[in-house]
N, C-alpha and C. Protein backbone atom coordinates (compact mmCIF):
# COMPACT_ATOMS: atom_id res chain seq x y z
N UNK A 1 -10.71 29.82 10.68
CA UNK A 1 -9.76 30.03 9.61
C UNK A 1 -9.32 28.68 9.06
N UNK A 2 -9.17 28.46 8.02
CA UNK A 2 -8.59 27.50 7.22
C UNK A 2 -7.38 27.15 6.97
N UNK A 3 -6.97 25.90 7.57
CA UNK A 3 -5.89 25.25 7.27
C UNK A 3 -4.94 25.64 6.66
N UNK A 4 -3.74 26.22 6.58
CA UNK A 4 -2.71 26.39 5.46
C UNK A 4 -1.98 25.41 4.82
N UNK A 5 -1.67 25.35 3.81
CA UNK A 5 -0.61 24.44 3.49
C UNK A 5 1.11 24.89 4.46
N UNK A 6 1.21 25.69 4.42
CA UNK A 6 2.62 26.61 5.45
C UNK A 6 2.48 26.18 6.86
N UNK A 7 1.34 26.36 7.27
CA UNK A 7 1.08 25.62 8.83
C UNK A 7 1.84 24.39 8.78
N UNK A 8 1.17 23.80 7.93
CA UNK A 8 1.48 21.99 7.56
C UNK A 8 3.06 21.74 7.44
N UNK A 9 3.65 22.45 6.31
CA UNK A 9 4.79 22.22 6.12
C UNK A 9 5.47 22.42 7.28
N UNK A 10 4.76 23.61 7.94
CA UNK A 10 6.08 24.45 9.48
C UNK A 10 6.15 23.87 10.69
N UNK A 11 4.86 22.94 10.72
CA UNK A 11 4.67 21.92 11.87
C UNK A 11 5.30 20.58 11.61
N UNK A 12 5.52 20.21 10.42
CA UNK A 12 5.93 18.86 10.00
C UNK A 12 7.68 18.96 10.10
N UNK A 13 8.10 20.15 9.47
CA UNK A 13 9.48 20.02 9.32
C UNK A 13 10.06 20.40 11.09
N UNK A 14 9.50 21.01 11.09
CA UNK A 14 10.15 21.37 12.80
C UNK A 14 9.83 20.24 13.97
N UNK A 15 9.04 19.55 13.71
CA UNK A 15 8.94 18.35 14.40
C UNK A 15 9.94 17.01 13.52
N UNK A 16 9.74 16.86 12.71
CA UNK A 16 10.55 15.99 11.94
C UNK A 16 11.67 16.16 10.91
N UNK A 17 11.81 17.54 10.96
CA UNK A 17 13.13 17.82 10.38
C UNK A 17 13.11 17.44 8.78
N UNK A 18 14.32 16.63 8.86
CA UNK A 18 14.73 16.09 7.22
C UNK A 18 13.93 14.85 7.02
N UNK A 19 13.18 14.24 7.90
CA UNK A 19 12.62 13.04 7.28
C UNK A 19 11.00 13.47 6.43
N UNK A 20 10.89 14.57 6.60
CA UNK A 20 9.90 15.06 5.63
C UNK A 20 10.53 16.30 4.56
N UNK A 21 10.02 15.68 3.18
CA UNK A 21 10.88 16.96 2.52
C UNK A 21 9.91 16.79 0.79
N UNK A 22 10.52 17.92 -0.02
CA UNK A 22 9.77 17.73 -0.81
C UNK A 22 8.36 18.54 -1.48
N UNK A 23 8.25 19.14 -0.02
CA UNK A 23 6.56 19.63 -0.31
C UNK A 23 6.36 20.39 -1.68
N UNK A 24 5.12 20.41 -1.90
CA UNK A 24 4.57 20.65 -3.62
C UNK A 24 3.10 20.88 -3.39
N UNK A 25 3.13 22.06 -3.80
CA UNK A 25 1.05 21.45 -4.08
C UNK A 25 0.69 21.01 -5.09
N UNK A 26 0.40 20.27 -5.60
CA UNK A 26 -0.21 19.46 -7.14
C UNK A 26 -1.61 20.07 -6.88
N UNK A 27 -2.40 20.97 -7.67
CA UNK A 27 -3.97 21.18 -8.06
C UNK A 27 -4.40 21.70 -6.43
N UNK A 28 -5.49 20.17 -5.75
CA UNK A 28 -5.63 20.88 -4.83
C UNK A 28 -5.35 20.20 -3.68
N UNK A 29 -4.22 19.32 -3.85
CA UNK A 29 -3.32 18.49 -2.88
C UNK A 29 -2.09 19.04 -2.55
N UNK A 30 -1.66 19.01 -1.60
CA UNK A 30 -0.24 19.29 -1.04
C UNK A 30 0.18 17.71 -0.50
N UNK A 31 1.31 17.80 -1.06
CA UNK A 31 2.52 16.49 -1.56
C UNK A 31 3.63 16.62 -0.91
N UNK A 32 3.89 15.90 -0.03
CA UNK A 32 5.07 15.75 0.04
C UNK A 32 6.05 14.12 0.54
N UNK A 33 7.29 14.01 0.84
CA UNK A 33 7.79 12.55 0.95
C UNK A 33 8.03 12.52 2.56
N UNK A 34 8.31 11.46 2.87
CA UNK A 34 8.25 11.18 4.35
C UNK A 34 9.83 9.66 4.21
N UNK A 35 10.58 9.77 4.95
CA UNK A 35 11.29 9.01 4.88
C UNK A 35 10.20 7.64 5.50
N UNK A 36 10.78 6.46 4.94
CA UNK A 36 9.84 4.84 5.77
C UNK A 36 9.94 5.11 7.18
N UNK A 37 11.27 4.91 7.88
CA UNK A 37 11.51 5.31 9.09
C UNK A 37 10.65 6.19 9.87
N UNK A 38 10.07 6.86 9.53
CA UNK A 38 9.02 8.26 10.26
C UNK A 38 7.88 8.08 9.50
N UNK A 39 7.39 7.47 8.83
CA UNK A 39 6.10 7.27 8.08
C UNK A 39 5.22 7.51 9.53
N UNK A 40 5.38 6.14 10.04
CA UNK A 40 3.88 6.14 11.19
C UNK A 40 3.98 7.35 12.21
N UNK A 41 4.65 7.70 12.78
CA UNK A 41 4.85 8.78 13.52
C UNK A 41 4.24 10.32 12.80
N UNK A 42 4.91 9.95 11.68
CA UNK A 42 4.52 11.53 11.00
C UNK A 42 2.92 11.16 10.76
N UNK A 43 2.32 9.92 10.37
CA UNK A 43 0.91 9.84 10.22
C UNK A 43 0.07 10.13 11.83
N UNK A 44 0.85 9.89 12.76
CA UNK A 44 -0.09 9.73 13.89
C UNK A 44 0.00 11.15 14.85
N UNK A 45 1.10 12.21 14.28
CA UNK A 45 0.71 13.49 14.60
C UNK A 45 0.11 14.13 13.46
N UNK A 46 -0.02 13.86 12.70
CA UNK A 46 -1.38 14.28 10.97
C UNK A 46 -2.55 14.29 11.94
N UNK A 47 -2.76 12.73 12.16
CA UNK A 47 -4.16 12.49 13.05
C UNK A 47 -4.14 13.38 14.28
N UNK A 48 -3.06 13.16 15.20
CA UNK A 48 -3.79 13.82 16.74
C UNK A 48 -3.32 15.03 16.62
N UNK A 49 -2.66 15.46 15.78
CA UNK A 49 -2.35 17.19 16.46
C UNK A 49 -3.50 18.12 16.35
N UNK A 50 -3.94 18.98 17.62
CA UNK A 50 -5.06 19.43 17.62
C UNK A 50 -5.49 20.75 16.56
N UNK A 51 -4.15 20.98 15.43
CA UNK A 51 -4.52 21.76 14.33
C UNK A 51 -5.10 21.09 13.27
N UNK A 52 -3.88 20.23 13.10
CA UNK A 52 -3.81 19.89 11.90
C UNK A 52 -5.27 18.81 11.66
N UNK A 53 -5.57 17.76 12.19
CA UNK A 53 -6.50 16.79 12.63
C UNK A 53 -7.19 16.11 11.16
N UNK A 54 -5.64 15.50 10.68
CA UNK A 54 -6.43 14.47 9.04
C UNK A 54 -6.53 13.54 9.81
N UNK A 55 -7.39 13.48 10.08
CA UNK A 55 -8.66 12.18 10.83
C UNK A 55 -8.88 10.98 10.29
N UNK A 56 -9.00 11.49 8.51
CA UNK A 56 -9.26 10.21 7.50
C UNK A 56 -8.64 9.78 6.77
N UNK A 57 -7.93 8.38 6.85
CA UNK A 57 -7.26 7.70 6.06
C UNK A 57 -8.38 7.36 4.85
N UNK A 58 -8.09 8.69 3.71
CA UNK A 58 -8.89 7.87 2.37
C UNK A 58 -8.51 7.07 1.82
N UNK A 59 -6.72 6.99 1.97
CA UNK A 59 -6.57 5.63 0.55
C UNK A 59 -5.21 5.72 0.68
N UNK A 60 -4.31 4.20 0.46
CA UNK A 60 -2.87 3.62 0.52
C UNK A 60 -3.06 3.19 -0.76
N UNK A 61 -1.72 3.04 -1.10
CA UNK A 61 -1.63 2.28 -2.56
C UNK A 61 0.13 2.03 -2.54
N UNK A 62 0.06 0.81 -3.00
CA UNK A 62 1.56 0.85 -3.64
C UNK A 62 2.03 1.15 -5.09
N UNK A 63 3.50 1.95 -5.40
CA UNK A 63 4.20 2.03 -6.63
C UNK A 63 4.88 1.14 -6.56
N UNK A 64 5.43 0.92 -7.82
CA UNK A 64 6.33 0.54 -8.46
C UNK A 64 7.08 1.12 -9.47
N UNK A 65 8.09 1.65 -9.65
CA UNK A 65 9.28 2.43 -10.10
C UNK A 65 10.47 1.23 -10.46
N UNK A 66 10.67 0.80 -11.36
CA UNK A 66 11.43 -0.53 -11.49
C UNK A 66 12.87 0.23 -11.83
N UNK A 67 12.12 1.42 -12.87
CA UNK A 67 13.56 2.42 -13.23
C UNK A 67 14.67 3.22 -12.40
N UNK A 68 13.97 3.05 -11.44
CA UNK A 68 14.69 4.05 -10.25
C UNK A 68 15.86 3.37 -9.76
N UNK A 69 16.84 3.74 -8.87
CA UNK A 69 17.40 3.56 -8.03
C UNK A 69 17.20 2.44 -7.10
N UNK A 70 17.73 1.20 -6.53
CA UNK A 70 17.43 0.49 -5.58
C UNK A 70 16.57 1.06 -4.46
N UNK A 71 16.97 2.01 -4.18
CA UNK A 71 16.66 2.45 -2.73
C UNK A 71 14.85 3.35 -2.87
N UNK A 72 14.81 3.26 -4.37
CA UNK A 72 13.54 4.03 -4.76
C UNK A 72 13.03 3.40 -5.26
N UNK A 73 12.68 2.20 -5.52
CA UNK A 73 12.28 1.34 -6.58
C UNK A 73 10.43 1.09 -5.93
N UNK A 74 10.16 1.11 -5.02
CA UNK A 74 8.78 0.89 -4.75
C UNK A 74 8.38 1.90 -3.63
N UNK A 75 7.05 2.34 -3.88
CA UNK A 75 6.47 3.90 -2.83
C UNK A 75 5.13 3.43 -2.47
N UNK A 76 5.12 4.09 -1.73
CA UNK A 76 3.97 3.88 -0.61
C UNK A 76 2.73 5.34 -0.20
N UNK A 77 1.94 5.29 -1.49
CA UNK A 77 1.43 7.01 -1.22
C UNK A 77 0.23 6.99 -0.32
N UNK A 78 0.34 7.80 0.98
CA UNK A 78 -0.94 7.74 1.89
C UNK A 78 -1.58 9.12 1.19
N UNK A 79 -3.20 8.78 0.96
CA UNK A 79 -4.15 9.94 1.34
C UNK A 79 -4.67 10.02 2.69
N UNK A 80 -4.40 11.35 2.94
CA UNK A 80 -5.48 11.83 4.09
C UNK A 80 -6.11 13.25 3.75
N UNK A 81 -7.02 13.31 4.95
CA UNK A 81 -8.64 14.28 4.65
C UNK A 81 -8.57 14.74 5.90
N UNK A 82 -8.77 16.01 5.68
CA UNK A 82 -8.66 17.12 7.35
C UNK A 82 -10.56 17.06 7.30
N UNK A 83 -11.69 16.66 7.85
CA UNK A 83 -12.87 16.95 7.54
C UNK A 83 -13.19 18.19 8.18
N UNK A 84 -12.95 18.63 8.82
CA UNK A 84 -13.18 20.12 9.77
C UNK A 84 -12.86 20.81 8.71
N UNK A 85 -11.19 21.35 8.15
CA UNK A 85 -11.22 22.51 7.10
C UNK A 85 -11.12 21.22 5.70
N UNK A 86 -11.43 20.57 5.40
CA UNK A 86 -11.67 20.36 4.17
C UNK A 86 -10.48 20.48 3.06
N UNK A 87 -9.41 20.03 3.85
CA UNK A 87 -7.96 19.71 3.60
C UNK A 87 -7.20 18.27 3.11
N UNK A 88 -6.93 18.09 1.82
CA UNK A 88 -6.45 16.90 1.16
C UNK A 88 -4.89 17.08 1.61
N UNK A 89 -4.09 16.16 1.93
CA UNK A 89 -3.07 15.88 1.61
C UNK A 89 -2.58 14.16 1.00
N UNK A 90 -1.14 14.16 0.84
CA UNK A 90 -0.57 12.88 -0.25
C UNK A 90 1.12 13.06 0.19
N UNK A 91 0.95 11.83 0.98
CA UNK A 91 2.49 11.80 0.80
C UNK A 91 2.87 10.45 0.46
N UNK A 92 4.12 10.84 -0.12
CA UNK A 92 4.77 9.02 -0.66
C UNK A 92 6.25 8.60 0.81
N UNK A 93 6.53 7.17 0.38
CA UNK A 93 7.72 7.32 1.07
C UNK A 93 8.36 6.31 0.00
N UNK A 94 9.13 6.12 0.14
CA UNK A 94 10.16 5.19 -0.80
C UNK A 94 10.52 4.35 -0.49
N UNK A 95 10.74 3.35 -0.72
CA UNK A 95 11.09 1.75 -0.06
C UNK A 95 12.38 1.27 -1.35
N UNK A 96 13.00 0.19 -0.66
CA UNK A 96 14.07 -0.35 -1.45
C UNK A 96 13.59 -1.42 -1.97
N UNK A 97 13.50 -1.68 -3.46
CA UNK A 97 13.79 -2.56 -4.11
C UNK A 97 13.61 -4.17 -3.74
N UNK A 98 14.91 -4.75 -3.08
CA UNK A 98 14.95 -5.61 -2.60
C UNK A 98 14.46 -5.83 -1.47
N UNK A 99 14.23 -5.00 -0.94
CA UNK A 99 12.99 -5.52 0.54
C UNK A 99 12.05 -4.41 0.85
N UNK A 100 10.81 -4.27 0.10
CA UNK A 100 10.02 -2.83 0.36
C UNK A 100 9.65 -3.57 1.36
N UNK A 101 9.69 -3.02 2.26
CA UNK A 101 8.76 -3.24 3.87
C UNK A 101 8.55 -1.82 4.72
N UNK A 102 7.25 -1.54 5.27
CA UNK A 102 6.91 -0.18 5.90
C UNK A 102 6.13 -0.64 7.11
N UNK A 103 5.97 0.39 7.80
CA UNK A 103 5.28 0.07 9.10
C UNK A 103 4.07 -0.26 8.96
N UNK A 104 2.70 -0.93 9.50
CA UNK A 104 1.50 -0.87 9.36
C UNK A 104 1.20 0.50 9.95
N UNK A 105 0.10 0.94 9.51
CA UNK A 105 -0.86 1.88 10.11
C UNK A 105 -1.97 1.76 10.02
N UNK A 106 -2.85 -0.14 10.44
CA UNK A 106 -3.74 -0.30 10.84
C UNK A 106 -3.80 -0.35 12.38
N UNK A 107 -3.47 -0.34 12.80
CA UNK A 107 -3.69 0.40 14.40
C UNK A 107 -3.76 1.95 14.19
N UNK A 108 -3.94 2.91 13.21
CA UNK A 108 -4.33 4.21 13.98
C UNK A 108 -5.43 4.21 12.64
N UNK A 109 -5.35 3.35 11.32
CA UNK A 109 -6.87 3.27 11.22
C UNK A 109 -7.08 1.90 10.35
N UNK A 110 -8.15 1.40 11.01
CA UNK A 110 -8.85 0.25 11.16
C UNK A 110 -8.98 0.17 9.40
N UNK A 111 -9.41 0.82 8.41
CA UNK A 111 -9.54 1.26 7.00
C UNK A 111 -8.62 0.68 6.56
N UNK A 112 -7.03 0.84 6.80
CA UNK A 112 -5.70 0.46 6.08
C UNK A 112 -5.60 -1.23 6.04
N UNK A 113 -6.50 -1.70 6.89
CA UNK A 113 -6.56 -3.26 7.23
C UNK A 113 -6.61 -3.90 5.78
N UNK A 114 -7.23 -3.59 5.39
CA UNK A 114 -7.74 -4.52 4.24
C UNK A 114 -6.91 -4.17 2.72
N UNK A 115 -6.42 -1.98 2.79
CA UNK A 115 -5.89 -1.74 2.01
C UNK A 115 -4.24 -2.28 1.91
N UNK A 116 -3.71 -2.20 3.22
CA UNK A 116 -2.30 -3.13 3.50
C UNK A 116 -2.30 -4.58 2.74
N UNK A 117 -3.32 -5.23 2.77
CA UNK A 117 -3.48 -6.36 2.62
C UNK A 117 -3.22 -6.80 1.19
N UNK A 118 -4.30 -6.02 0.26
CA UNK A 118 -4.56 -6.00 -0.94
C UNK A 118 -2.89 -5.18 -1.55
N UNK A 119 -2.40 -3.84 -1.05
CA UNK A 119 -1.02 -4.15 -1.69
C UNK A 119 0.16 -5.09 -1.36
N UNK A 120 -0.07 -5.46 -0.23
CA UNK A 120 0.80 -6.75 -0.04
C UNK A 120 0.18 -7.67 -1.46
N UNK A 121 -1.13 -7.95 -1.56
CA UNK A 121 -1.07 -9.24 -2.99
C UNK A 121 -0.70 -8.77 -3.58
N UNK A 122 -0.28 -7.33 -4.61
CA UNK A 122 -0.47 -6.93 -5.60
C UNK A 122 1.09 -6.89 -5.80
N UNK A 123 1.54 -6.07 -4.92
CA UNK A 123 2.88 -5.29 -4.89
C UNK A 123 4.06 -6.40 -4.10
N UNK A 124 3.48 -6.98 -2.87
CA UNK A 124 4.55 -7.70 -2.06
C UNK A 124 5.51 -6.64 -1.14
N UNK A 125 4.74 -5.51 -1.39
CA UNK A 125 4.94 -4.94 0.16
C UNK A 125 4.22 -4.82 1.13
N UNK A 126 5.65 -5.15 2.41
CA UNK A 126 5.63 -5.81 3.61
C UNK A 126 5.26 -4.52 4.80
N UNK A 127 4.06 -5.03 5.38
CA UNK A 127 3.76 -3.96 6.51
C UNK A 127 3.84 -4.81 7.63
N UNK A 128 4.95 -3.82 8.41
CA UNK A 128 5.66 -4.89 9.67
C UNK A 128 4.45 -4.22 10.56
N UNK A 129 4.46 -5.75 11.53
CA UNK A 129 3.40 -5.31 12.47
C UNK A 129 2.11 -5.79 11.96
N UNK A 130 2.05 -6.19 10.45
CA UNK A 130 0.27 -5.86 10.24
C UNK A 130 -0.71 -7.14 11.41
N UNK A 131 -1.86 -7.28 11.32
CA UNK A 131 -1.84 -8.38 12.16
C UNK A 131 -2.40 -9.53 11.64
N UNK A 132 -3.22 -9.39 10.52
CA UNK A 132 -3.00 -10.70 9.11
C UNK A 132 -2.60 -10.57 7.99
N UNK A 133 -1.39 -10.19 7.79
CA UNK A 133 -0.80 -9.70 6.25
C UNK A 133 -0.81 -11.27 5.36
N UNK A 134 -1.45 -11.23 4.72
CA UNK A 134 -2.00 -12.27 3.68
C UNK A 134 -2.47 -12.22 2.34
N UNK A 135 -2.52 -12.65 1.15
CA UNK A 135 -3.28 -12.20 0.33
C UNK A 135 -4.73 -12.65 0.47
N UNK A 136 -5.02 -11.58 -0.55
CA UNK A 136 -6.81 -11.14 0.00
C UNK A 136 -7.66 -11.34 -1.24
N UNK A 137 -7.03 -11.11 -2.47
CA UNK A 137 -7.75 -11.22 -3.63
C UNK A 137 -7.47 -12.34 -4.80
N UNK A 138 -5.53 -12.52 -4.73
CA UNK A 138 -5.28 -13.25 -5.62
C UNK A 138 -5.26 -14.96 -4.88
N UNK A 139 -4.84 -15.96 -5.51
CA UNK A 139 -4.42 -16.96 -5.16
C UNK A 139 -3.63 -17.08 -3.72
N UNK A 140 -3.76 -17.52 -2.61
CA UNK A 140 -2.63 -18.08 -1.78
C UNK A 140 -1.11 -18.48 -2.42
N UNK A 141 -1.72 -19.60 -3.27
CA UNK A 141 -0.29 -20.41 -3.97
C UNK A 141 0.21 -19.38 -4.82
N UNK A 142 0.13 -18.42 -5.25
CA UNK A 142 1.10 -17.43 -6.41
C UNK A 142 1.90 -16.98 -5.94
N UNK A 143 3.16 -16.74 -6.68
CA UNK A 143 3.99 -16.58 -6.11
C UNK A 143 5.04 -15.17 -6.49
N UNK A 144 3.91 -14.30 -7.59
CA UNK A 144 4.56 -13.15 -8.02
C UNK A 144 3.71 -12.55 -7.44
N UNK A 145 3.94 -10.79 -7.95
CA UNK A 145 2.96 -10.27 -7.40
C UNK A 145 2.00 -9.45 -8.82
N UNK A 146 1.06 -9.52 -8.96
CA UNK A 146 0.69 -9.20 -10.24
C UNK A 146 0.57 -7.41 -10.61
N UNK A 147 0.98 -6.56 -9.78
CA UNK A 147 1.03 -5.19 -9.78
C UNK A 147 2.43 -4.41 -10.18
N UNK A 148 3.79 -5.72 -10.21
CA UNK A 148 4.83 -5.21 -10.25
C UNK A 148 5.01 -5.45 -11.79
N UNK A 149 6.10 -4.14 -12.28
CA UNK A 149 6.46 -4.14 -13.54
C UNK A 149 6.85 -4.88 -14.34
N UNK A 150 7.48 -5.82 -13.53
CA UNK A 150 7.83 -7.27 -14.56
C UNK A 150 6.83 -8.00 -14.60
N UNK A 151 6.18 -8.28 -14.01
CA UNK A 151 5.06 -9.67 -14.75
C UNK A 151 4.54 -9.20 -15.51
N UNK A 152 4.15 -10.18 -16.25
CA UNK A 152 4.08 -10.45 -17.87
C UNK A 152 2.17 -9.66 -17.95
N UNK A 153 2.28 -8.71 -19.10
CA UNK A 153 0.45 -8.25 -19.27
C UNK A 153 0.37 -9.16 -19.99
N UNK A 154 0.44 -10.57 -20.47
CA UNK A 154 -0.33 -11.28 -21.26
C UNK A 154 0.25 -12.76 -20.93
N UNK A 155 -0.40 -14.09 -20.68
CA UNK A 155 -0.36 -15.10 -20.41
C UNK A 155 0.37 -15.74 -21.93
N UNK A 156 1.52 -15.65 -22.08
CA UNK A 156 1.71 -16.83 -23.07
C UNK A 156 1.25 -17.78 -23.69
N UNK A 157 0.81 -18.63 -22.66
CA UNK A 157 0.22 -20.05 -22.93
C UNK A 157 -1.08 -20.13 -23.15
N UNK A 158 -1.93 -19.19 -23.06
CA UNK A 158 -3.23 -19.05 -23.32
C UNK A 158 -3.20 -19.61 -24.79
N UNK A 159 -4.63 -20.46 -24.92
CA UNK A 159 -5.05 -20.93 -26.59
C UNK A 159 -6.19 -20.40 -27.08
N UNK A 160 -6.58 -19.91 -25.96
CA UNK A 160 -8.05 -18.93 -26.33
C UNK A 160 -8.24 -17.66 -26.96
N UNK A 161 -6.78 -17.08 -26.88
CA UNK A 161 -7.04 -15.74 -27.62
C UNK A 161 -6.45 -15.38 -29.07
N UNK A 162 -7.32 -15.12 -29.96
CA UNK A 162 -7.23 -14.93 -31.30
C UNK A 162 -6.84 -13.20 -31.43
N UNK A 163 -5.50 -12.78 -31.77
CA UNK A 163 -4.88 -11.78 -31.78
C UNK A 163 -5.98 -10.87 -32.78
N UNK A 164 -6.31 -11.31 -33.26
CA UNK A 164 -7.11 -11.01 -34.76
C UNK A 164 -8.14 -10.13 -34.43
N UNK A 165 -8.98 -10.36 -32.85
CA UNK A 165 -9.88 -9.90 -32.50
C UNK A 165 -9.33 -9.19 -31.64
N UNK A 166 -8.00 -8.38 -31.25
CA UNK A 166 -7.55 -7.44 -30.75
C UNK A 166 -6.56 -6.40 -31.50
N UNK A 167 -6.89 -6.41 -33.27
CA UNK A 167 -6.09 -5.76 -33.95
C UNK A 167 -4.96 -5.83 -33.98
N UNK A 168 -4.64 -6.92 -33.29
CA UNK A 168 -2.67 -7.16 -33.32
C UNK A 168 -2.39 -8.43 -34.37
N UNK A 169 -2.61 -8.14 -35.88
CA UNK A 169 -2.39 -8.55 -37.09
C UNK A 169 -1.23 -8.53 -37.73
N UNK A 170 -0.24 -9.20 -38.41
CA UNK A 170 0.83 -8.66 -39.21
C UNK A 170 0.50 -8.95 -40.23
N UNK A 171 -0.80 -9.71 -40.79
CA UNK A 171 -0.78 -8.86 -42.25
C UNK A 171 -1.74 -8.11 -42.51
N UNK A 172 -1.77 -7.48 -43.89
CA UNK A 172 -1.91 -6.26 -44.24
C UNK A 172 -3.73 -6.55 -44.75
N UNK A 173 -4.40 -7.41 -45.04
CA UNK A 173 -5.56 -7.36 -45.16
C UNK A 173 -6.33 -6.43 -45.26
C-alpha cells in the first residue's frame, strides 16, 4: 500500500507536535514547515522511520524573503524522495534575518555537503556543525552574498555595456 500523505502528517505531528505545522499538498508534493530547532531531528526520523523511509535527500536551497518579518526573512526548503512508494515531500523552515543559521544535515546525507556549501556562498546561511562551510563557487574575498535581495542585478561601474543593445533606451527612435 502506498504511502499517505495523513500517515505523514499523523506521525510527524505526534512525534513533534507544534514544531511541524502547516501541511499543504501543492500538485504532487506535500509541504509543510518545520521549526530550525527540529529541522535535523524531524529529517532523521523522515529517513529512519521504518514507514515513512525518504531515504533521498534530492535538493536544499536557500530563500530569501527580505519583506517578511525578522524572524522570517530567510528559509531553508529540503526535498526528499520516499523511493519504495514513490513519495515527494518539501518542507521549509524559517530562519531570522539577522543570523540565518540551521543545523547541517551532511552527516545523515553526504549529498547536502556540497549543497550547504553553495547556499552558504549564495545566501550566507550558516550550517552549524558543517565540516567545511566555505565558499565553493564565488570568490573567497567577497564579501556579500550574491543570492540575497539586496545586491545589486547590475554592476554600476561596468563600461562595457551599451544599454542600447538591451532595449533600455530613453529615446524614442
Amino acid at each position: 500500500m502506498a504511502l499517505e500523505t495523513s500517515v505523514i502528517q499523523d506521525k510527524l505531528t505526534s512525534k513533534f507536535g507544534e514544531s511541524v505545522t502547516g501541511f499543504i499538498q501543492i500538485k504532487d508534493i506535500f509541504s509543510f514547515e518545520v521549526a530550525p530547532s527540529a529541522m535535523k531531528e524531524v529529517m532523521r526520523y523522515l529517513k529512519e522511520d521504518e514507514e515513512l523511509r525518504f531515504n533521498f535527500l534530492t535538493d536544499l536551497c536557500g530563500i530569501h524573503y527580505p519583506d517578511n518579518e525578522k524572524e522570517r526573512q530567510f528559509a531553508m526548503a529540503y526535498h526528499m524522495h520516499n523511493w519504495v512508494d514513490n513519495v515527494h515531500i518539501r518542507f521549509k523552515s524559517y530562519l531570522n534575518g539577522d543570523n540565518p543559521e540551521i543545523d547541517t544535515v551532511s552527516d545523515l546525507f553526504l549529498s547536502a555537503n556540497w549543497q550547504e556549501r553553495e547556499t552558504y556562498d549564495f545566501y550566507g546561511i550558516i550550517f552549524k556543525g558543517h565540516p567545511q562551510l566555505k565558499r565553493i563557487l564565488n570568490m573567497d574575498e567577497m564579501t556579500s552574498f550574491p543570492m540575497r535581495k539586496e545586491f545589486p542585478l547590475e554592476d554600476g561601474g561596468r563600461t562595457d555595456k551599451d544599454d542600447r543593445f538591451f532595449g533600455r533606451t530613453t529615446d524614442n527612435n
